[in-house]
PDB file of N, CA and C in Angstrom:
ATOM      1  N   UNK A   1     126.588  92.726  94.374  1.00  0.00           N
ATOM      2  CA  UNK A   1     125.352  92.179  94.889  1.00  0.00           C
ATOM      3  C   UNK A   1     124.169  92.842  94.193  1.00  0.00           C
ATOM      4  N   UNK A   2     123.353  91.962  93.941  1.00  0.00           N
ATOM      5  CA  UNK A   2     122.358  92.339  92.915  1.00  0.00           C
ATOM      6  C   UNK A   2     120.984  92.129  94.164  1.00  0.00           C
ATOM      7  N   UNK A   3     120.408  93.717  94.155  1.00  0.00           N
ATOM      8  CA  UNK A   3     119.367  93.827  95.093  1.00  0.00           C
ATOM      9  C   UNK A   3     118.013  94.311  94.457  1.00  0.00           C
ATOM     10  N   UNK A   4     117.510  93.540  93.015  1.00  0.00           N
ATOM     11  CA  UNK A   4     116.897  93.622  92.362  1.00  0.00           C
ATOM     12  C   UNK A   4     115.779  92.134  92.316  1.00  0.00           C
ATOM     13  N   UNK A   5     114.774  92.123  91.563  1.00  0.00           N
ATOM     14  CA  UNK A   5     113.665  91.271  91.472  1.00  0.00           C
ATOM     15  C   UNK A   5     112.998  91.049  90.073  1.00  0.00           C
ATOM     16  N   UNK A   6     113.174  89.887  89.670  1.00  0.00           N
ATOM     17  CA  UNK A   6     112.425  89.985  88.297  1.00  0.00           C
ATOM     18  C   UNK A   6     111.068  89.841  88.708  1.00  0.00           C
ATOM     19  N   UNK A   7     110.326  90.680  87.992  1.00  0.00           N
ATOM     20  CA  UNK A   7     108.947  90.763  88.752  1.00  0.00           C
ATOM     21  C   UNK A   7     108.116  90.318  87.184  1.00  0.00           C
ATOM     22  N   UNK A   8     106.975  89.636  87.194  1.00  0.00           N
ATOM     23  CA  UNK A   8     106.424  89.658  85.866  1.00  0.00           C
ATOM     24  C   UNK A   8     105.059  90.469  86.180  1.00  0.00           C
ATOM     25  N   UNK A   9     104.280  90.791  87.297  1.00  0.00           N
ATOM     26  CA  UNK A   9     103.362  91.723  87.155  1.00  0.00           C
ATOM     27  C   UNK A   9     103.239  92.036  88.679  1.00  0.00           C
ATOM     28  N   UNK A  10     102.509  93.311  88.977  1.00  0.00           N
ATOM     29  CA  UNK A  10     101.841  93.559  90.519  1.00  0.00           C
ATOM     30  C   UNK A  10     100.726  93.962  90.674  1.00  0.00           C
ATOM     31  N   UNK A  11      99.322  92.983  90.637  1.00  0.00           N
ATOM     32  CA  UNK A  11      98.422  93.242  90.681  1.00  0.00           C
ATOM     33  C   UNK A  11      97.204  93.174  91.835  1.00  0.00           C
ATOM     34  N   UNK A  12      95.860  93.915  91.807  1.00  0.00           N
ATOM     35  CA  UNK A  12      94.719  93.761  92.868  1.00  0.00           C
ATOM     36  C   UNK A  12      94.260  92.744  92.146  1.00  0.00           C
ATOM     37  N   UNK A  13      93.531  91.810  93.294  1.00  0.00           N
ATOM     38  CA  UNK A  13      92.665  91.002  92.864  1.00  0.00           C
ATOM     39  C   UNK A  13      91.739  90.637  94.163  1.00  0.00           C
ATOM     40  N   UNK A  14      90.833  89.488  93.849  1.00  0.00           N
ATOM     41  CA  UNK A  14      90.084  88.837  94.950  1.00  0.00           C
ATOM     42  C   UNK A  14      91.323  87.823  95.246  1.00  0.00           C
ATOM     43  N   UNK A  15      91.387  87.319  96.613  1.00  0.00           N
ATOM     44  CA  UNK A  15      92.164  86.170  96.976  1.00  0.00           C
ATOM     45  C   UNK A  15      90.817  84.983  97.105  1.00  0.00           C
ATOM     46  N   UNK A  16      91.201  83.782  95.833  1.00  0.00           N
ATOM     47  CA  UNK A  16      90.653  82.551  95.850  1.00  0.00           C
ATOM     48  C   UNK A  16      91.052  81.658  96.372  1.00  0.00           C
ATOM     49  N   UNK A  17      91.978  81.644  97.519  1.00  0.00           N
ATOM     50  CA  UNK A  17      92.229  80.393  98.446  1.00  0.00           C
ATOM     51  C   UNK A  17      92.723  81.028 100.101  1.00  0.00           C
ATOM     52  N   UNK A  18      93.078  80.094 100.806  1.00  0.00           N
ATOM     53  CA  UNK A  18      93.149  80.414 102.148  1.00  0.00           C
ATOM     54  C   UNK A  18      92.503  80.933 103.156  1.00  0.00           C
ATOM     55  N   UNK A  19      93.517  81.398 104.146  1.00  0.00           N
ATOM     56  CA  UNK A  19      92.048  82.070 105.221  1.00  0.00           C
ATOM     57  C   UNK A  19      91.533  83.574 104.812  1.00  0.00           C
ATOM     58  N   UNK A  20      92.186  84.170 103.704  1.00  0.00           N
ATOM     59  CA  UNK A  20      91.432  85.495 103.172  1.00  0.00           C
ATOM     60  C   UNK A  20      90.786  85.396 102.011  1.00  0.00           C
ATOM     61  N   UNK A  21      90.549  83.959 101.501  1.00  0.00           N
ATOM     62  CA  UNK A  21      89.361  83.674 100.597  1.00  0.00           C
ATOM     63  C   UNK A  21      88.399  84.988 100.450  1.00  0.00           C
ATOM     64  N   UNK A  22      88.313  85.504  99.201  1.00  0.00           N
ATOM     65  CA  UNK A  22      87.204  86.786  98.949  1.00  0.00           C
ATOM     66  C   UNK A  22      87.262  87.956  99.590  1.00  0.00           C
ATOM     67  N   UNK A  23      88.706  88.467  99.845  1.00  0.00           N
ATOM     68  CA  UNK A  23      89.312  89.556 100.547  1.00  0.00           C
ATOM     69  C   UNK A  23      90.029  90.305  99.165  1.00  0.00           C
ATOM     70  N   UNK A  24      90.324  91.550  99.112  1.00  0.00           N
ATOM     71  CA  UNK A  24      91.060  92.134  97.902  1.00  0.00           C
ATOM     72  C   UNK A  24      92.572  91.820  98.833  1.00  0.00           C
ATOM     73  N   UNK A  25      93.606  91.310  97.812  1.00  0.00           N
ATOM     74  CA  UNK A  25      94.402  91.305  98.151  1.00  0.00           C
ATOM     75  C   UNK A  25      95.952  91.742  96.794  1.00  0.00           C
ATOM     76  N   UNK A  26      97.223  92.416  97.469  1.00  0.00           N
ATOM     77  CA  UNK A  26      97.681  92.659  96.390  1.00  0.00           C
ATOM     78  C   UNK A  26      98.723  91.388  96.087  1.00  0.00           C
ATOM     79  N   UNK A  27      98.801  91.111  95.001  1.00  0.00           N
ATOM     80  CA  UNK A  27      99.932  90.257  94.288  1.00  0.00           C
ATOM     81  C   UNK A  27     100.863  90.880  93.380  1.00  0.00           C
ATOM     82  N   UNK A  28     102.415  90.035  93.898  1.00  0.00           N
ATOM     83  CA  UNK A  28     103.592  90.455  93.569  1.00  0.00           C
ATOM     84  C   UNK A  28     103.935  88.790  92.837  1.00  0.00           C
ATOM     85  N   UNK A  29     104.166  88.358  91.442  1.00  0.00           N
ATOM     86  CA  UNK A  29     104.026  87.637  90.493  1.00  0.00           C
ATOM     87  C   UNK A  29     106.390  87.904  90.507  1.00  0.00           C
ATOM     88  N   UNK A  30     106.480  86.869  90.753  1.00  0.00           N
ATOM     89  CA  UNK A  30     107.854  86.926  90.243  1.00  0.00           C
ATOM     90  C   UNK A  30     107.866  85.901  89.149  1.00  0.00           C
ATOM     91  N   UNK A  31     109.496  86.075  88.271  1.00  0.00           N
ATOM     92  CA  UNK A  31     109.773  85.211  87.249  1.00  0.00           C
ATOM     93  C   UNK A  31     110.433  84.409  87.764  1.00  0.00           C
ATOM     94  N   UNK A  32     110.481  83.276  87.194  1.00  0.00           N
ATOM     95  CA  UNK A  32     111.642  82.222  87.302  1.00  0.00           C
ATOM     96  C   UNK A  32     111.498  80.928  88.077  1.00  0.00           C
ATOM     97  N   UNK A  33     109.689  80.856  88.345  1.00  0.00           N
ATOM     98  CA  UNK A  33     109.278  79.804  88.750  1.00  0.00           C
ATOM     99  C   UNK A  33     109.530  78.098  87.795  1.00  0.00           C
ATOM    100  N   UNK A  34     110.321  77.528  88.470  1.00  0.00           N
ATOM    101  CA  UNK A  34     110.480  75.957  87.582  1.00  0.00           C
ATOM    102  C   UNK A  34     108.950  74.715  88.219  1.00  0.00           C
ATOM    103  N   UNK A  35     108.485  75.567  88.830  1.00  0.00           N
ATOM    104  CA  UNK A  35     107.477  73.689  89.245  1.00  0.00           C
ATOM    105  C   UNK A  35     106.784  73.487  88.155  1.00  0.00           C
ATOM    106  N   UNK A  36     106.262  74.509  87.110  1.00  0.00           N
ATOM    107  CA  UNK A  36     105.034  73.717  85.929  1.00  0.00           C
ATOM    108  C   UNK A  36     103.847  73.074  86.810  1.00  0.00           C
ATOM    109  N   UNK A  37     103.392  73.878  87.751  1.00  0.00           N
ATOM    110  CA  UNK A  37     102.181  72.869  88.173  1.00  0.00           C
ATOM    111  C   UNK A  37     101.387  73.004  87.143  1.00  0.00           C
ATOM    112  N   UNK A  38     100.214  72.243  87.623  1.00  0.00           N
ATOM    113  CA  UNK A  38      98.892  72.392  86.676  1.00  0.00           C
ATOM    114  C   UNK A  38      97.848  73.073  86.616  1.00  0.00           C
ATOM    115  N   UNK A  39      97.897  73.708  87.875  1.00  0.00           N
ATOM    116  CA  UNK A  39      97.072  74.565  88.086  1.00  0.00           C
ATOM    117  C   UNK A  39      97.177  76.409  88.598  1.00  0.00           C
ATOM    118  N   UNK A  40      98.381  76.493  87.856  1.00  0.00           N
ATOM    119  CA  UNK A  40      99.028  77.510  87.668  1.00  0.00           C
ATOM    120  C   UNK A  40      98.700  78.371  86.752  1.00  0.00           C
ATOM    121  N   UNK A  41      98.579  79.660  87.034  1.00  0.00           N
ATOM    122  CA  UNK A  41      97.530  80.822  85.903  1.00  0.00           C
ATOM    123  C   UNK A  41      98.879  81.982  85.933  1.00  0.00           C
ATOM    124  N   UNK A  42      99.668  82.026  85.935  1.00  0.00           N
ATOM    125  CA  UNK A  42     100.797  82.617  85.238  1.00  0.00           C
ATOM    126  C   UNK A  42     101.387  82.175  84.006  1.00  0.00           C
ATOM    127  N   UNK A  43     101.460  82.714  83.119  1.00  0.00           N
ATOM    128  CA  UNK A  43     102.102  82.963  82.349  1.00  0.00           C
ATOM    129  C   UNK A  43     103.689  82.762  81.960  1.00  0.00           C
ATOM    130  N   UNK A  44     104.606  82.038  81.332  1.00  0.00           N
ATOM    131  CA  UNK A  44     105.663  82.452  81.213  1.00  0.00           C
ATOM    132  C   UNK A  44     105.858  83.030  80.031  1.00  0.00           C
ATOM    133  N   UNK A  45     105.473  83.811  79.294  1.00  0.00           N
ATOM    134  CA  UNK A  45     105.929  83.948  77.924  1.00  0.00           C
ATOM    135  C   UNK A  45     105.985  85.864  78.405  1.00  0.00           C
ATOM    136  N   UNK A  46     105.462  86.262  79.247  1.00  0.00           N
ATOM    137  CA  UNK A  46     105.663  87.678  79.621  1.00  0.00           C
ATOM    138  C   UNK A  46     107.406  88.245  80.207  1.00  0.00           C
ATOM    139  N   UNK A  47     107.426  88.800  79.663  1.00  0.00           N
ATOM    140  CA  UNK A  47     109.212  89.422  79.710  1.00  0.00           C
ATOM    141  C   UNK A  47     108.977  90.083  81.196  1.00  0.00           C
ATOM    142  N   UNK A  48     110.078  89.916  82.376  1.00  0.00           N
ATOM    143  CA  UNK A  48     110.184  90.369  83.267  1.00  0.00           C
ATOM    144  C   UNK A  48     110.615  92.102  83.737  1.00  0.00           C
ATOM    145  N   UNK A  49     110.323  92.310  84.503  1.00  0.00           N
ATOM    146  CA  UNK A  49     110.595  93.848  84.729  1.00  0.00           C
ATOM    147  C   UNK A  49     111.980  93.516  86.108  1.00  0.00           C
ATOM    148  N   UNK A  50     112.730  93.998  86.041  1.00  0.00           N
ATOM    149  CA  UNK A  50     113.913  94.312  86.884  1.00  0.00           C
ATOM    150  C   UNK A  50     113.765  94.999  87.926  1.00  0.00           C
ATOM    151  N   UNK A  51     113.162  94.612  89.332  1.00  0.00           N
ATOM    152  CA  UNK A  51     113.085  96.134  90.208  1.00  0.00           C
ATOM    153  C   UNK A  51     113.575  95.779  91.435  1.00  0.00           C
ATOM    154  N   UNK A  52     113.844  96.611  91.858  1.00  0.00           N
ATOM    155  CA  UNK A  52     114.330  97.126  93.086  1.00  0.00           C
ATOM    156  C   UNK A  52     113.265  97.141  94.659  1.00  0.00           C
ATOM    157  N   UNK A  53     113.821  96.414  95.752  1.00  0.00           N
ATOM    158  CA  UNK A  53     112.598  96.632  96.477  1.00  0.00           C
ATOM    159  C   UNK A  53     111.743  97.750  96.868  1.00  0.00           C
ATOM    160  N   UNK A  54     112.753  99.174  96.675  1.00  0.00           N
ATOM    161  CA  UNK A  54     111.945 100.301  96.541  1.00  0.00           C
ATOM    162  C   UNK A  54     110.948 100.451  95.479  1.00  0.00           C
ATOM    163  N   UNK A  55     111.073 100.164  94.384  1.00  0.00           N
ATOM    164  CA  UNK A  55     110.548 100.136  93.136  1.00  0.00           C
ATOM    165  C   UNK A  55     109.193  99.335  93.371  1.00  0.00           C
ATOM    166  N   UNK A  56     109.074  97.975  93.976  1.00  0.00           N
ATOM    167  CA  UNK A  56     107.836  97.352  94.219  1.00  0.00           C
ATOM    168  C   UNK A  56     107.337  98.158  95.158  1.00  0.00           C
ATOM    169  N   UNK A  57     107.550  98.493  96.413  1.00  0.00           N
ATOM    170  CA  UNK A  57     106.875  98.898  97.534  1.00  0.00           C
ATOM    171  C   UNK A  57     106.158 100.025  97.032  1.00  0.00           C
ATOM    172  N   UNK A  58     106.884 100.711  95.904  1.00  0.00           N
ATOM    173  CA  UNK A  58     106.126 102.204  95.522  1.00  0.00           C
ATOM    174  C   UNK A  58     104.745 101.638  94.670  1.00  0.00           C
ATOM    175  N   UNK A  59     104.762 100.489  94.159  1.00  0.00           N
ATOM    176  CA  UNK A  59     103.414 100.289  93.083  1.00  0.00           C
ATOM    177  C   UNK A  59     102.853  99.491  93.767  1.00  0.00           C
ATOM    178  N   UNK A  60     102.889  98.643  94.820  1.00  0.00           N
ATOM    179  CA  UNK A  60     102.218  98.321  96.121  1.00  0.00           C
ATOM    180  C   UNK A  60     101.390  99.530  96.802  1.00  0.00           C
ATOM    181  N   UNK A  61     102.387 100.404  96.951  1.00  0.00           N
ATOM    182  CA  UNK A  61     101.475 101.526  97.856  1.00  0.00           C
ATOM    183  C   UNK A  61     100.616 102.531  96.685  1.00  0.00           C
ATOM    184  N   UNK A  62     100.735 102.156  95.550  1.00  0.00           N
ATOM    185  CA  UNK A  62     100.291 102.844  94.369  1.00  0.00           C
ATOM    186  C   UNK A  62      98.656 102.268  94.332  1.00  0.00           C
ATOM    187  N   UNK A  63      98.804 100.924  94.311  1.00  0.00           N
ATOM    188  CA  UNK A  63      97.693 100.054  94.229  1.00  0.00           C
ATOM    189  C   UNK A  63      96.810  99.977  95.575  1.00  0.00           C
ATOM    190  N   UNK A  64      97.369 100.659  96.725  1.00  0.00           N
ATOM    191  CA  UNK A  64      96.467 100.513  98.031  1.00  0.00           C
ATOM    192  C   UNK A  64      96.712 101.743  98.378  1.00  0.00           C
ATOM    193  N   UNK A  65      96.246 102.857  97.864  1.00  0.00           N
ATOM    194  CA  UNK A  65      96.072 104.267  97.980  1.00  0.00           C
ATOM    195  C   UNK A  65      95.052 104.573  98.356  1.00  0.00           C
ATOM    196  N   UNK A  66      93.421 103.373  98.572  1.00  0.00           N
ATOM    197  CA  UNK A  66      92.484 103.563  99.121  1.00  0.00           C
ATOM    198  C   UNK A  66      92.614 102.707  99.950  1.00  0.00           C
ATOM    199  N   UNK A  67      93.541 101.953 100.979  1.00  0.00           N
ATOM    200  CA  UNK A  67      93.563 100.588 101.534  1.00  0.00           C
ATOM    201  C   UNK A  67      92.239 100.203 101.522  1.00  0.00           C
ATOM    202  N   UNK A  68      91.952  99.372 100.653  1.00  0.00           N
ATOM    203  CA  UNK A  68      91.034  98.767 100.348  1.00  0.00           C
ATOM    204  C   UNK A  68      91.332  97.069 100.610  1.00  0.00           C
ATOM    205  N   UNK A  69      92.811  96.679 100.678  1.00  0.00           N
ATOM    206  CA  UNK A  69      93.625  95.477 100.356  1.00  0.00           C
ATOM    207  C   UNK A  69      93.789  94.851 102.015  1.00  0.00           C
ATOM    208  N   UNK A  70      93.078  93.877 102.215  1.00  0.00           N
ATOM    209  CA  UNK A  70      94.023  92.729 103.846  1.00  0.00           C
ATOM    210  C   UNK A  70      95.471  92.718 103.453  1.00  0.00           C
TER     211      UNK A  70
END
């Protein structure tokens, strides 16, 4: 059993939609999305990182070390 995640990035940003519109919020970007929408701002040409859910939670809590993040 494979308890791993292809992740392609984990970043802060502003959230531009929903009910936390203009809130810092963190994003977890996985690989292996098939829809091709059109209005999609990922990337596929970025090589995935392999991690572990410990592995995200640590650069999650890396990135909200000032909870600054909803």
């Amino acid at each position: 059993m494979n308890n791993t995640a292809n992740v392609l990035e984990i970043f802060s940003s502003i959230q531009g939609e929903g009910i936390y519109v203009g809130e810092r919020q963190i994003f977890i970007r996985f690989a292996g999305c098939n829809l091709n929408c059109v209005y999609c701002d990922t990337k596929n040409n970025k090589k995935p990182f392999n991690l572990s859910a410990s592995q995200i939670l640590a650069q999650v809590k890396k990135l909200n070390k000032e909870k600054i993040h909803k």
